[in-house]
Protein backbone atom coordinates (compact mmCIF):
# COMPACT_ATOMS: atom_id res chain seq x y z
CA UNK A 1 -19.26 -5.15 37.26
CA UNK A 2 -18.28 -2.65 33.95
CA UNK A 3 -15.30 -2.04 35.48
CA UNK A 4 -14.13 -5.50 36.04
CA UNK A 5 -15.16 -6.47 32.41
CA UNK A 6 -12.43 -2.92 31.36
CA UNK A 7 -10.00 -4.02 33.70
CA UNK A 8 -9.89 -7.25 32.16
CA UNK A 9 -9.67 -6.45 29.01
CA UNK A 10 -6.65 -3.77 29.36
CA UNK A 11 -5.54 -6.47 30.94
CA UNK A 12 -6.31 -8.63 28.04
CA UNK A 13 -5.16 -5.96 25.20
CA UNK A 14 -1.56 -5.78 27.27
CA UNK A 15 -1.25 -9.91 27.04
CA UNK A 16 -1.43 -9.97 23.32
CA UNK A 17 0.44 -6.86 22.34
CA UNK A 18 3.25 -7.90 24.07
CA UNK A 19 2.76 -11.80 22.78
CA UNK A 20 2.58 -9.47 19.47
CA UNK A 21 5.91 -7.41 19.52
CA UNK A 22 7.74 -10.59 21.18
CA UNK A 23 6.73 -12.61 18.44
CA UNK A 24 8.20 -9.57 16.10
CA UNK A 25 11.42 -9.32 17.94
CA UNK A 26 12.52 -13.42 17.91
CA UNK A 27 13.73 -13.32 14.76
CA UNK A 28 16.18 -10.42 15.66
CA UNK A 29 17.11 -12.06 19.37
CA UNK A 30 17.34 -15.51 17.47
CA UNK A 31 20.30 -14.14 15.14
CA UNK A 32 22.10 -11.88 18.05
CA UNK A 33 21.91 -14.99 20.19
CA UNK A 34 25.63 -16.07 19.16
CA UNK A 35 27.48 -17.77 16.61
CA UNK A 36 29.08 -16.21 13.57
CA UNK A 37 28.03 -12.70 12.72
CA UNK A 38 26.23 -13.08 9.26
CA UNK A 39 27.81 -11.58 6.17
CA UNK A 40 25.34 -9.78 3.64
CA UNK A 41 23.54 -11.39 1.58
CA UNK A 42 23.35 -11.11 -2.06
CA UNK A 43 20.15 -12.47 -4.56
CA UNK A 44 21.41 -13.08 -8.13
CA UNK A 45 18.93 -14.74 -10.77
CA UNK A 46 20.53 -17.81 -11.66
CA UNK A 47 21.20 -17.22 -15.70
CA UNK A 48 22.36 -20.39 -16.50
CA UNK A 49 19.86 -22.62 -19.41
CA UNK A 50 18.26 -19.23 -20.13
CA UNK A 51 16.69 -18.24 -23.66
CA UNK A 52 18.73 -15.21 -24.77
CA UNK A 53 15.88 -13.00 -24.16
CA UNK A 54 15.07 -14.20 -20.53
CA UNK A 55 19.23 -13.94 -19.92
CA UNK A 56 19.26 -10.56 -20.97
CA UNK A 57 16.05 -10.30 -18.40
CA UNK A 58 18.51 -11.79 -15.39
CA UNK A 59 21.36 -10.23 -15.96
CA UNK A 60 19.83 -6.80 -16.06
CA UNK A 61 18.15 -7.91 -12.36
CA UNK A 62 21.45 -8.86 -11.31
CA UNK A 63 23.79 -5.53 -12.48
CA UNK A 64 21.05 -2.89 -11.49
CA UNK A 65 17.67 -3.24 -9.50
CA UNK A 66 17.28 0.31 -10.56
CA UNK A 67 16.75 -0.07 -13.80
CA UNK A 68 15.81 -3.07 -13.73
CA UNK A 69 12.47 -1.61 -11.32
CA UNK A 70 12.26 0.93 -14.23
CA UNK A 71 12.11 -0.83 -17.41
CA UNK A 72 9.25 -3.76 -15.39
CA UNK A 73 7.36 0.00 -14.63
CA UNK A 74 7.81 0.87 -17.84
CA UNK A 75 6.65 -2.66 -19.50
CA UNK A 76 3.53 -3.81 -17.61
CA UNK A 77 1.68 -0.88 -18.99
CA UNK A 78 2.65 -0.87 -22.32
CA UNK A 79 2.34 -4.80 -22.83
CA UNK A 80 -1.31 -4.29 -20.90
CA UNK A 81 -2.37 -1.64 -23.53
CA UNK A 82 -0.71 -4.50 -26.55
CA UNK A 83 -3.14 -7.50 -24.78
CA UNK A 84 -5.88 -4.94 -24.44
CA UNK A 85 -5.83 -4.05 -28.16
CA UNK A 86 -5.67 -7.26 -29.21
CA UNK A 87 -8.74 -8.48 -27.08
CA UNK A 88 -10.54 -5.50 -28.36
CA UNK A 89 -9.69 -6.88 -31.79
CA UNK A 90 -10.67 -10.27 -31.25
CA UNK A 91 -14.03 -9.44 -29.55
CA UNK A 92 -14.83 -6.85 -31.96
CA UNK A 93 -14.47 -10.16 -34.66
CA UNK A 94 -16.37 -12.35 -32.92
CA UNK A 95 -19.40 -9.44 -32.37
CA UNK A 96 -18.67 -8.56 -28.91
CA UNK A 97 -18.46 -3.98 -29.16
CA UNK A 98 -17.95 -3.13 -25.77
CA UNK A 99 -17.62 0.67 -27.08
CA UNK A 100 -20.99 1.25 -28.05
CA UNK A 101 -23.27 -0.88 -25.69
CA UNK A 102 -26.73 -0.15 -24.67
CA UNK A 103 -28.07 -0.41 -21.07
CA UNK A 104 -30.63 -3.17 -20.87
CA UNK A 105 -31.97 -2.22 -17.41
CA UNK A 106 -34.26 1.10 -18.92
């Protein structure tokens, strides 16, 4: 009986990792299927009806992903440390001192 209940599920395991990878692989046998060969694509940000600030933003995307991907690396941390100080501020108004806390479970 244990080796019926293996064999079937080898058997089992095979069905849906091929189901699996040919599910993977239609995309790819969908576009070599015929028609036109595709040209390569290119994503622009749309700059048009932009504030000057979010143009600058878009057309830095579209000349160089590079530093585009370095300047966002760059920013996230040091506009994260800005918000952080100035909810540290705020709390620290209100009476919220997350610095010096004491542990109410003694």
């Amino acid at each position: 009986m244990k080796n019926y209940f293996n064999q079937f599920f080898r058997c089992l395991a095979f069905f849906v990792i091929s189901m699996y990878t040919l599910m993977l692989m239609l995309p790819t046998l969908a576009m070599s299927a015929g028609g036109e060969k595709l040209d390569i694509m290119v994503i622009v940000a749309d700059t048009r009806g932009l504030m000057p600030f979010e143009a600058w933003w878009a057309n830095l995307y579209n000349d160089s992903h590079i530093y585009f991907a370095l300047l966002t690396v760059v920013l996230i941390p040091v506009i994260g440390i800005i918000f952080g100080t100035i909810a540290d501020f705020f709390m620290k108004m209100i009476g919220l001192d997350l610095e010096h806390r004491e542990l109410s479970e003694h």
